[in-house]
Protein backbone atom coordinates (compact mmCIF):
# COMPACT_ATOMS: atom_id res chain seq x y z
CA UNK A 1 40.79 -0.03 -26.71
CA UNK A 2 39.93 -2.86 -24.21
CA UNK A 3 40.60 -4.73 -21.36
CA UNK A 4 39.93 -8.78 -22.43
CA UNK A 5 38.55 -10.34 -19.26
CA UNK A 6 41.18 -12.63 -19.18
CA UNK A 7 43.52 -10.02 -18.60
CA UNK A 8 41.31 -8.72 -15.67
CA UNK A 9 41.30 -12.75 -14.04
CA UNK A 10 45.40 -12.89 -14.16
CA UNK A 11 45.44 -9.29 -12.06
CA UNK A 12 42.93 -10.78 -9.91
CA UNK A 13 44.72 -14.32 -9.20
CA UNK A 14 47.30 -11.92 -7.51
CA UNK A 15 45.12 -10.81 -4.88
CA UNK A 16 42.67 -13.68 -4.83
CA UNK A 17 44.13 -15.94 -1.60
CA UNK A 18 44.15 -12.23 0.24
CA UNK A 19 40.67 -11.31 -1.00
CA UNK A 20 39.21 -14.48 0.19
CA UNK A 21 40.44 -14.15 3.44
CA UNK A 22 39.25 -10.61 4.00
CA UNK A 23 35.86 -11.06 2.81
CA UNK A 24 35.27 -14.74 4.48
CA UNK A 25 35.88 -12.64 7.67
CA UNK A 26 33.80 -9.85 7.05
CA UNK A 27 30.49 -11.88 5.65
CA UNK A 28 30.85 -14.09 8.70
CA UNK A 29 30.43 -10.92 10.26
CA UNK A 30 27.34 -9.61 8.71
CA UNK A 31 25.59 -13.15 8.77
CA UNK A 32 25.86 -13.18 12.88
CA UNK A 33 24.37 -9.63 12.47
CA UNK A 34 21.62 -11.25 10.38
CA UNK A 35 22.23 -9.86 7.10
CA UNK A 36 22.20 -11.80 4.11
CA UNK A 37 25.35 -11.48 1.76
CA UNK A 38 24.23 -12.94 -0.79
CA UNK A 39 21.01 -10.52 -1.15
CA UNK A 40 23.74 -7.98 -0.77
CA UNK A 41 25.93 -8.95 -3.54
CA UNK A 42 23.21 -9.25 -6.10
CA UNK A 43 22.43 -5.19 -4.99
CA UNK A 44 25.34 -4.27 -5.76
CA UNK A 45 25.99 -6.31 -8.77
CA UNK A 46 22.61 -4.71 -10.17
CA UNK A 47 23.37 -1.39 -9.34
CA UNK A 48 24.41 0.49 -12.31
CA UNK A 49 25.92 4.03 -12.70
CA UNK A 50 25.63 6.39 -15.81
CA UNK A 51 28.69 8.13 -17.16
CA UNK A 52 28.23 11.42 -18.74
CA UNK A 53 29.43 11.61 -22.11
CA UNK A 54 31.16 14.89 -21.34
CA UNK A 55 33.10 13.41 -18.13
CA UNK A 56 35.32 11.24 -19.82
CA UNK A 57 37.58 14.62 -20.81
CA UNK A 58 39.18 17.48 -18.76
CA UNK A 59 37.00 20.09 -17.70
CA UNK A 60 38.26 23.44 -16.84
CA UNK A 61 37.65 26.77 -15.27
CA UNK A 62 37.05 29.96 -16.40
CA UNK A 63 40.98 31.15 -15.48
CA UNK A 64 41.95 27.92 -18.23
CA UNK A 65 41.98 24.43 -18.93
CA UNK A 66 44.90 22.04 -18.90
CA UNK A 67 45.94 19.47 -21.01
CA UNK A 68 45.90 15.60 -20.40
CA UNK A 69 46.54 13.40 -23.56
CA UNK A 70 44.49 10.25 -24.66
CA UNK A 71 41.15 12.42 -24.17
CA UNK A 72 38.22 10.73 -26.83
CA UNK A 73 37.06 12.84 -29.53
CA UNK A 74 34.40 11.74 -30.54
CA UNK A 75 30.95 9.53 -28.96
CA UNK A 76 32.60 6.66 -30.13
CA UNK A 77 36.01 6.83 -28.34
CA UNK A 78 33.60 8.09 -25.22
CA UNK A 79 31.66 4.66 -25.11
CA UNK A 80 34.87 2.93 -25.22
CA UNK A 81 35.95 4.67 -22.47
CA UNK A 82 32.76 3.82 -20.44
CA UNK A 83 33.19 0.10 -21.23
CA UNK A 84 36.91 0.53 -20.14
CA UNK A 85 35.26 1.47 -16.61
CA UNK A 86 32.67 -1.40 -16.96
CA UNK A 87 35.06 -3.99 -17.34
CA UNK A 88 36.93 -3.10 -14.27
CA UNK A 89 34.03 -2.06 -12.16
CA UNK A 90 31.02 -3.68 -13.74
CA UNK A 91 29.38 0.10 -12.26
CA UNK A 92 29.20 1.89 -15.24
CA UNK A 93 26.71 0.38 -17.69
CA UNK A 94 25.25 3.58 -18.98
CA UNK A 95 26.19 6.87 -21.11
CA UNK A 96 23.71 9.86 -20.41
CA UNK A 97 24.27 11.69 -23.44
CA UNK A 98 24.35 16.09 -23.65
CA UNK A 99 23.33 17.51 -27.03
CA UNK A 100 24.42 19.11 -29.13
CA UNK A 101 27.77 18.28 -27.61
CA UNK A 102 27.46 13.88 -28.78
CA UNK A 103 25.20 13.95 -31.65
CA UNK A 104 25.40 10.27 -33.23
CA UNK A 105 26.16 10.52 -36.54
CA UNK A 106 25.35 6.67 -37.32
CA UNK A 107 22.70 5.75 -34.22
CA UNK A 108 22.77 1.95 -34.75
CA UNK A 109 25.98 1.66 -35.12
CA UNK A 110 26.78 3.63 -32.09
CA UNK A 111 23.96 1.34 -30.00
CA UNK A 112 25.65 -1.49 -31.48
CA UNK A 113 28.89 -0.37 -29.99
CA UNK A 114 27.36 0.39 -26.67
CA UNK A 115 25.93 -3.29 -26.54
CA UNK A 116 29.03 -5.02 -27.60
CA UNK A 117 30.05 -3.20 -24.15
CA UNK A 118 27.11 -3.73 -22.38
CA UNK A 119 26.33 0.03 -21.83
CA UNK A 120 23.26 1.21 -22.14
CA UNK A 121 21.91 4.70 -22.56
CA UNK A 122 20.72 6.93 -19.67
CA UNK A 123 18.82 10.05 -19.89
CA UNK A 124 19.83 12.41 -22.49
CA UNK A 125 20.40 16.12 -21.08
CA UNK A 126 19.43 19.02 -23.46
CA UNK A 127 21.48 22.32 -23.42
CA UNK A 128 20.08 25.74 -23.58
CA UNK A 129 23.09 27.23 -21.28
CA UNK A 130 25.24 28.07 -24.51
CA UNK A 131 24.57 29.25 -28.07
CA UNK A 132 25.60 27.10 -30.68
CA UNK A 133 27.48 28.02 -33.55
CA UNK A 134 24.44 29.17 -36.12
CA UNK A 135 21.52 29.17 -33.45
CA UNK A 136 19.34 32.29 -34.88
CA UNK A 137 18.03 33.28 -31.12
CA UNK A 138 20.43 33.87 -27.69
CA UNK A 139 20.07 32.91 -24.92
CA UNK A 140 22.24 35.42 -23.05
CA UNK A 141 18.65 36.39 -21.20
CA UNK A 142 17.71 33.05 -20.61
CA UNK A 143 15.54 30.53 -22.72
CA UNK A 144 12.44 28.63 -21.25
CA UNK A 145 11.82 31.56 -19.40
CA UNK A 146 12.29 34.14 -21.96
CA UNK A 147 10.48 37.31 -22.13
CA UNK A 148 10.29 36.47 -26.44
CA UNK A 149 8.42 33.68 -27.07
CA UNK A 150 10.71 32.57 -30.36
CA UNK A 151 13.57 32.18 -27.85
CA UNK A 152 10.92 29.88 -25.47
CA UNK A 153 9.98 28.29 -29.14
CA UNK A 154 14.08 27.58 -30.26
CA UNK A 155 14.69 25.99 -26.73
CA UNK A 156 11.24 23.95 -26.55
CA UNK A 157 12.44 22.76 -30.29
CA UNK A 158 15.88 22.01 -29.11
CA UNK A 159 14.88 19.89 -26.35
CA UNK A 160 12.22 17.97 -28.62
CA UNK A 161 15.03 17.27 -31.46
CA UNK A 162 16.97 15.57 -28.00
CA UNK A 163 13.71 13.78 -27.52
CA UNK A 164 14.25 12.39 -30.81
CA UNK A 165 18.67 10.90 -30.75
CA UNK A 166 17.24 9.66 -27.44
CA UNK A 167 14.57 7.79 -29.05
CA UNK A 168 16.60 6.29 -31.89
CA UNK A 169 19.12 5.14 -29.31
CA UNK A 170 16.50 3.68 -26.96
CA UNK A 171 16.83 6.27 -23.79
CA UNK A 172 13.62 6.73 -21.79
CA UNK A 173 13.85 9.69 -19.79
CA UNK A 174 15.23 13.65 -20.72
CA UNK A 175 17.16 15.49 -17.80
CA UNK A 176 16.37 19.59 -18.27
CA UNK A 177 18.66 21.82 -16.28
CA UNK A 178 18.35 25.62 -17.20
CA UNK A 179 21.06 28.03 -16.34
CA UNK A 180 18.02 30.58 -16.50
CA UNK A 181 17.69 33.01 -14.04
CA UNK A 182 19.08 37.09 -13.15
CA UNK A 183 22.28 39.09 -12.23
CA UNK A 184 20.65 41.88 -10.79
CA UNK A 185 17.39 43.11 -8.98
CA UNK A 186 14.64 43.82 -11.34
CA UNK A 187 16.32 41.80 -14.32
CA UNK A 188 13.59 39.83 -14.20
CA UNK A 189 9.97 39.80 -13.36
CA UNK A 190 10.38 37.04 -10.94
CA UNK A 191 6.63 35.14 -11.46
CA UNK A 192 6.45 35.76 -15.24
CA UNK A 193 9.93 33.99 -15.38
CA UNK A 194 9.10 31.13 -13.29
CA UNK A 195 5.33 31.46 -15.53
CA UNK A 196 6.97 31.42 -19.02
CA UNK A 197 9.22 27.67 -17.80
CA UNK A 198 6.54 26.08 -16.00
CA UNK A 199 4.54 26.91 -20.06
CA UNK A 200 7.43 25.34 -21.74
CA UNK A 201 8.13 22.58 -19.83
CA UNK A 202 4.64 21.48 -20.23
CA UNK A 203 4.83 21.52 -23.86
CA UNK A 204 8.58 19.64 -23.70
CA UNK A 205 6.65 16.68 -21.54
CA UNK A 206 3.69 16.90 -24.47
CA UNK A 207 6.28 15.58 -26.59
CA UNK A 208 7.44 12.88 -24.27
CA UNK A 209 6.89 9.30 -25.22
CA UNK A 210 4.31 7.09 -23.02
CA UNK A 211 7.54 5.66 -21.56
CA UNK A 212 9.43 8.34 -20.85
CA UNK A 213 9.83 9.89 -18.35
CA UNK A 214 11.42 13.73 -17.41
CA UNK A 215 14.01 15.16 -14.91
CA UNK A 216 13.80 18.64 -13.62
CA UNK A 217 17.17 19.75 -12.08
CA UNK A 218 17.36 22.64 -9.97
CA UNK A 219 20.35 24.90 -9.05
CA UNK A 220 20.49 27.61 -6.45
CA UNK A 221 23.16 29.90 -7.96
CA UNK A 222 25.82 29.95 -10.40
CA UNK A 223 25.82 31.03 -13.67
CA UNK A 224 23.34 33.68 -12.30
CA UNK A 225 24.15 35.06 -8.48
CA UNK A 226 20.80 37.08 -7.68
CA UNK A 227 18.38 34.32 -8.98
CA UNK A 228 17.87 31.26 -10.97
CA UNK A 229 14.81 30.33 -12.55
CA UNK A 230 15.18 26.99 -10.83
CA UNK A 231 16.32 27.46 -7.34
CA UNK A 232 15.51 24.33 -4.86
CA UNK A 233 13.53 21.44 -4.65
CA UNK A 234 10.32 22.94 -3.98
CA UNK A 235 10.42 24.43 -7.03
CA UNK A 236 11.54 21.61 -9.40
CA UNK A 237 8.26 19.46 -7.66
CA UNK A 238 5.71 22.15 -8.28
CA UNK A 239 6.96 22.51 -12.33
CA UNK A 240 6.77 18.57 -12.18
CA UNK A 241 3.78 18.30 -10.40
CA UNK A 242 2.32 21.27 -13.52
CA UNK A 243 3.50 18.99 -15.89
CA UNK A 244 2.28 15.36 -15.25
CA UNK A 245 2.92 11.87 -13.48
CA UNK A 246 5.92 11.09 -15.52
CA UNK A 247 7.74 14.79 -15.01
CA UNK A 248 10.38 14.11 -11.63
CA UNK A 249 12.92 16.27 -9.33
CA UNK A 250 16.51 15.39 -10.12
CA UNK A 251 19.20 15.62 -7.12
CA UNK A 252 22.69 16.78 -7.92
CA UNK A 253 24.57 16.80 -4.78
CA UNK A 254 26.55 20.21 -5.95
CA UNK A 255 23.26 21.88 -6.33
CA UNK A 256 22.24 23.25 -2.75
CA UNK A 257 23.98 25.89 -0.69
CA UNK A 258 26.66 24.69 2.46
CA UNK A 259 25.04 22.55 5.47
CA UNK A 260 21.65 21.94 3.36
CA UNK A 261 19.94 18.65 4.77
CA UNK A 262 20.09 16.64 0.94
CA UNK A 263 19.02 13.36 2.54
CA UNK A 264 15.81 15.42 4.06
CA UNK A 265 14.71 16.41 0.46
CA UNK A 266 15.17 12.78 -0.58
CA UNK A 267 12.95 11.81 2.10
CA UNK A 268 10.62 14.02 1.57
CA UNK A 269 10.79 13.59 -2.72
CA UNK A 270 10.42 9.89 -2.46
CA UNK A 271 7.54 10.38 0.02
CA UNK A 272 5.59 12.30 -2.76
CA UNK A 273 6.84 9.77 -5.55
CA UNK A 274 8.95 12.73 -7.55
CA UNK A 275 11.93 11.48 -7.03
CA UNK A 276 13.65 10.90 -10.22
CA UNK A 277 17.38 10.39 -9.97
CA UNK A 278 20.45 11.75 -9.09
CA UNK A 279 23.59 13.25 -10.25
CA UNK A 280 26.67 12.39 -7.87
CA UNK A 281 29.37 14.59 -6.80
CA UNK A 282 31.17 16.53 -3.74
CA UNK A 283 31.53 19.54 -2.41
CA UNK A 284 33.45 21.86 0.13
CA UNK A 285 32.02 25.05 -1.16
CA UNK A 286 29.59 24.90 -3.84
CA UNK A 287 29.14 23.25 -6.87
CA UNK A 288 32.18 22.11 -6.82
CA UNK A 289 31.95 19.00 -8.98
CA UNK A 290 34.81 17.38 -7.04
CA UNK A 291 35.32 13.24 -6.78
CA UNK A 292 32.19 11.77 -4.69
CA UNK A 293 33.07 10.95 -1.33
CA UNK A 294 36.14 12.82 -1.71
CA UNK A 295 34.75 15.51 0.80
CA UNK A 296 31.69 14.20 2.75
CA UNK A 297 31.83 10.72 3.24
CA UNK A 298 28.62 10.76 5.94
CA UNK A 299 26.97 12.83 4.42
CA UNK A 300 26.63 10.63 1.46
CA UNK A 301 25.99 7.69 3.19
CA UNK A 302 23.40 9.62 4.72
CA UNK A 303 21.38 10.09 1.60
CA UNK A 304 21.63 6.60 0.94
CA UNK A 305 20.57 5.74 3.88
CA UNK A 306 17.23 7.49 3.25
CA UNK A 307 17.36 6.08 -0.64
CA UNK A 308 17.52 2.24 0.87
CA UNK A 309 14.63 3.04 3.10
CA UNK A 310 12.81 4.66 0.55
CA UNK A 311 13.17 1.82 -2.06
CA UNK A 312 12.19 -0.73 0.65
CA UNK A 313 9.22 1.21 2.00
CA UNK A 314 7.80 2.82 -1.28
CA UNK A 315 4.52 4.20 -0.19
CA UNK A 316 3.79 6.90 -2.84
CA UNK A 317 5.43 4.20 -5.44
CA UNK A 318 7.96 6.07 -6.48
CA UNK A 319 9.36 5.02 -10.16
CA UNK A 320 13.03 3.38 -9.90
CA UNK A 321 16.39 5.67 -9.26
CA UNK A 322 18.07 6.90 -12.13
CA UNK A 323 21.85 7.05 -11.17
CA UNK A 324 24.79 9.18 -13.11
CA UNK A 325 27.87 10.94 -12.21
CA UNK A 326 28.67 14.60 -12.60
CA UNK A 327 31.81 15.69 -11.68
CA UNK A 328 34.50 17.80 -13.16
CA UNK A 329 37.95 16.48 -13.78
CA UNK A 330 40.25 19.53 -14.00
CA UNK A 331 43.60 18.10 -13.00
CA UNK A 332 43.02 14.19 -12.47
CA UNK A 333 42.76 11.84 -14.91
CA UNK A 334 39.10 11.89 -15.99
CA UNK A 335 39.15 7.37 -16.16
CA UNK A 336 40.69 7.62 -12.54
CA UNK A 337 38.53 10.27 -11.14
CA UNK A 338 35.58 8.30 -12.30
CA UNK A 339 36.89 4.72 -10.52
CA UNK A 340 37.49 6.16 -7.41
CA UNK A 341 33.77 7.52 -7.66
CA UNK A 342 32.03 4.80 -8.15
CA UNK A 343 33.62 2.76 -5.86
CA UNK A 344 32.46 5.67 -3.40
CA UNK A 345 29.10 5.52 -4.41
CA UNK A 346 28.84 1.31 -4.25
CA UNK A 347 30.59 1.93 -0.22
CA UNK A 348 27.64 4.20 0.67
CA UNK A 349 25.16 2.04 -1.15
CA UNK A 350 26.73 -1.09 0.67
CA UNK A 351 26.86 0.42 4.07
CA UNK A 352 23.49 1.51 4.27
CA UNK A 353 22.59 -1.86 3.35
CA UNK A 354 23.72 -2.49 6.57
CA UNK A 355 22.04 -0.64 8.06
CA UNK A 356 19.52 -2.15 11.07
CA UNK A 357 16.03 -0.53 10.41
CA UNK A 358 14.25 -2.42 12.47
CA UNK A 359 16.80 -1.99 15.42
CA UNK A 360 16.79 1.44 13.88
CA UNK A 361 13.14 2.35 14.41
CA UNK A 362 12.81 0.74 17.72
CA UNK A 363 15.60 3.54 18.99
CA UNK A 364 13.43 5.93 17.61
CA UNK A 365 10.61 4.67 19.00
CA UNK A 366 12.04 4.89 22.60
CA UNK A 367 13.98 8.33 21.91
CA UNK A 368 17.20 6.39 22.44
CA UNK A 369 18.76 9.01 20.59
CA UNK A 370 22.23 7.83 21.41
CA UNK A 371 21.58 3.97 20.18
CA UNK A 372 20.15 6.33 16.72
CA UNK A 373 23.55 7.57 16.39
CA UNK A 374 25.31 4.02 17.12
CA UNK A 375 23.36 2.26 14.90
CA UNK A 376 24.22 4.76 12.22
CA UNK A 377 27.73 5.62 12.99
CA UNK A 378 28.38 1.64 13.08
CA UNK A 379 27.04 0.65 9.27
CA UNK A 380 29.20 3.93 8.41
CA UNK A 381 32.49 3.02 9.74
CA UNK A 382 32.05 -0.48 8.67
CA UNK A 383 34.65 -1.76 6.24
CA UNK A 384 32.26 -2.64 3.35
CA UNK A 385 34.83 -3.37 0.69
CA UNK A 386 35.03 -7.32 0.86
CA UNK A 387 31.62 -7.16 -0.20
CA UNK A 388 32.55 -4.50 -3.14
CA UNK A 389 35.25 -6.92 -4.47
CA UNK A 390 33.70 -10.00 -4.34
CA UNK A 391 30.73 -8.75 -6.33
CA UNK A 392 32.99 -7.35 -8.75
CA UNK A 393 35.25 -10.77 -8.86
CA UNK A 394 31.82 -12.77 -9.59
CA UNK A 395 30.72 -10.59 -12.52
CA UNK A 396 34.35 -10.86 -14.17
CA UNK A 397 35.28 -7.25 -13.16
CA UNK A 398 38.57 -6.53 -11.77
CA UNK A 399 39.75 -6.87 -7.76
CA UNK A 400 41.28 -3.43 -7.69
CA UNK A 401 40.39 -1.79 -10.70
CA UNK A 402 42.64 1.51 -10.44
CA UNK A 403 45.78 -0.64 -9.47
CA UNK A 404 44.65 -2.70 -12.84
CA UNK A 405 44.48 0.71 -14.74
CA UNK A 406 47.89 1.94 -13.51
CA UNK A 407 49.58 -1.16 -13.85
CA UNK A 408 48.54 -1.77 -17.33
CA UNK A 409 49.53 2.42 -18.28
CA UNK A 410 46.34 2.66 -19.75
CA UNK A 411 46.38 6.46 -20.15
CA UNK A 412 49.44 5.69 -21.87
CA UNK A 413 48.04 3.78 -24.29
CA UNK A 414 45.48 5.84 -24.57
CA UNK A 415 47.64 8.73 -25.57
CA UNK A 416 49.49 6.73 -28.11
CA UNK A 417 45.99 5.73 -29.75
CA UNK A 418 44.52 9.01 -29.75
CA UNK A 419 47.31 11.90 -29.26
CA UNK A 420 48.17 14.04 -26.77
CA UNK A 421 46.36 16.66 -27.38
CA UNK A 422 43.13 15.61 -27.94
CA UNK A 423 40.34 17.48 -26.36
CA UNK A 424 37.02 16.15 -25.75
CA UNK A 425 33.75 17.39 -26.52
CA UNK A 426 31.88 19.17 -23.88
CA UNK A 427 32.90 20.74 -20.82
């Protein structure tokens, strides 16, 4: 289904007079404060978020998974999804794409349905985690960093053939995470492990086109709980650096045990140049793959903070951001979940656009480490989301996009289209 934009403009004639009002006040605001709305409209009407083909369904756990209705079941149905979210938040134009779970059967006609919705497609994310029906090799002991080079060999192939659906749809970058790693002491030999991956990764970004570019993901636990092959950002920038210019460290915000200081290895990633993306989420715990900004609001608009400076002082010329969600949707409604996330992610974006770096680094400069935390603590607490909706009204998305989707029952619809039990591919 669809939302026609002219449904989207009579939802937002209801709020418009109110709208107005609010956002006159704040941008008179920010323009005594010397910031220029206009420049901050456009960033937030250019930023773009990627939706993961495997988010638009319930996930689960491994006690069970629970049933929602109107879920899509195939890539198709999962596009149209993401361009139900585009319409109402003009956020989400991209897919990221996991094989095998979203092999296109008919590429052009699936890029032709993505452009009709003006979505384009984000990296595409290989899977070695899980054995597919027919695979001849497990990887129960791991894959890239296999003790048998024909396992290494099956998952080097695997991620080439998702080299190739990203070419034919017109990605430019692969995202590798690897679930490799040990149980138990001795498992492993720990260097030969981390040996055999940094080998195969270097023979995956052989294989890379001259525009392409590749993610390494690291994870510190989870599903192995004595090591992973992967562990921390150190780690995923020495197997880039082994592999070339174009190989980069990818940032999921679940990935990194409690109280770790993210925005510090953004710094630090973007001061090398190896920063290559991220994957949003939140956390209380772990990886907990809960709504972004649903758990640590500051924290998030800490890292942005750092991403804004980075972008606007890029002295290692670090390539542009790539941007996607990764959450799990056990018991909300996946099209929900995903709203309310993206509007988090454009308030942290828009706040530390806000943020006074010159007044900043002066404070600094002085060790006025109280005016620091002011200048901070004051873009954080500002109400941003004038600015949100008014970039949103000028590109023909919706006002209030989840009051749109709940007034117009789309899940409902949804559900009468599709079923209600349909179960979507993936997680």
């Amino acid at each position: 289904m669809r939302i026609e934009p002219n449904i989207i403009q009579q939802f937002n004639k209801q709020e418009a007079a109110k709208h107005r009002n609010q956002f006159e006040f704040v941008a008179e605001e920010l323009d005594r404060e010397g910031f220029d709305v206009e420049v901050l409209i456009q960033k937030l009407t250019d930023f773009q978020v990627a939706i993961p083909s495997w988010a638009l369904g319930l996930g689960g756990t491994r006690f069970g998974r629970f049933s929602l209705g109107g879920a899509p079941e195939n890539l198709d149905q999962k596009i149209e999804d993401i361009g139900l979210l585009h319409a109402l938040t003009n956020t989400a134009g991209a897919i990221s794409l996991h094989i095998p779970w979203d092999i296109p059967t008919d590429p052009e006609a699936t890029k032709s349905l993505a452009t009709s919705l003006g979505i384009a497609f984000d990296a595409v994310n290989s899977n070695t985690f899980q054995d597919q029906p027919g695979q001849k090799h497990s990887y129960k002991n791991g894959s890239l960093c296999n003790v048998h080079e024909t396992i290494r060999a099956q998952a080097i192939a695997h991620s080439v053939e998702v080299i190739a659906y990203g070419k034919m749809l017109g990605s430019k970058s692969i995202t590798v995470w690897l679930a490799d790693g040990a149980n138990f002491p001795g498992q492993h030999n720990l260097q030969k492990a981390l040996m055999h991956t940094e080998a195969s990764l270097q023979e995956i970004y052989s294989h890379l086109p001259p525009d392409w570019r590749m993610f390494i993901e690291y994870k510190p636990y989870e599903p192995n709980f004595y090591s992973t092959v992967i562990p921390d950002w150190g780690t995923a920038l020495m197997l880039a650096e082994a592999c070339g210019d174009r190989a980069l460290a990818l940032v999921d915000l679940g990935h990194h045990l409690p109280n770790t200081n993210i925005e510090q290895i953004v710094a630090t990633l973007m001061m090398r140049g190896r920063l290559g993306g991220f994957h949003f989420n939140d956390s209380k715990y772990g990886d907990d793959d809960l709504t972004c900004g649903s758990i640590k609001p500051y924290q998030l608009f800490l890292i942005f903070k750092e991403l804004v400076y980075g972008m606007e002082n890029n002295i290692a010329n670090n390539p542009p951001l790539a941007w996607m969600i990764d959450a799990s949707h056990n018991i909300k409604d996946p099209l929900e979940d995903l709203i309310q996330s993206l509007e988090a992610i454009q308030i942290a974006y828009a706040r530390a656009l806000c943020v006074d770096f010159n007044k900043l680094e002066q404070a600094q400069h002085t060790s006025d480490v109280t005016l620091c935390q002011e200048i901070l603590q004051n873009a954080f607490r500002r109400d941003i989301r004038p600015i949100l909706r008014e970039a949103r009204l000028r590109a023909g998305a919706a006002l209030s996009p989840l009051s749109i989707y709940r007034s117009m029952e789309i899940r409902k619809m949804l559900i009468a289209e599709r079923g209600s039990k349909t179960i979507a591919t993936g997680l």
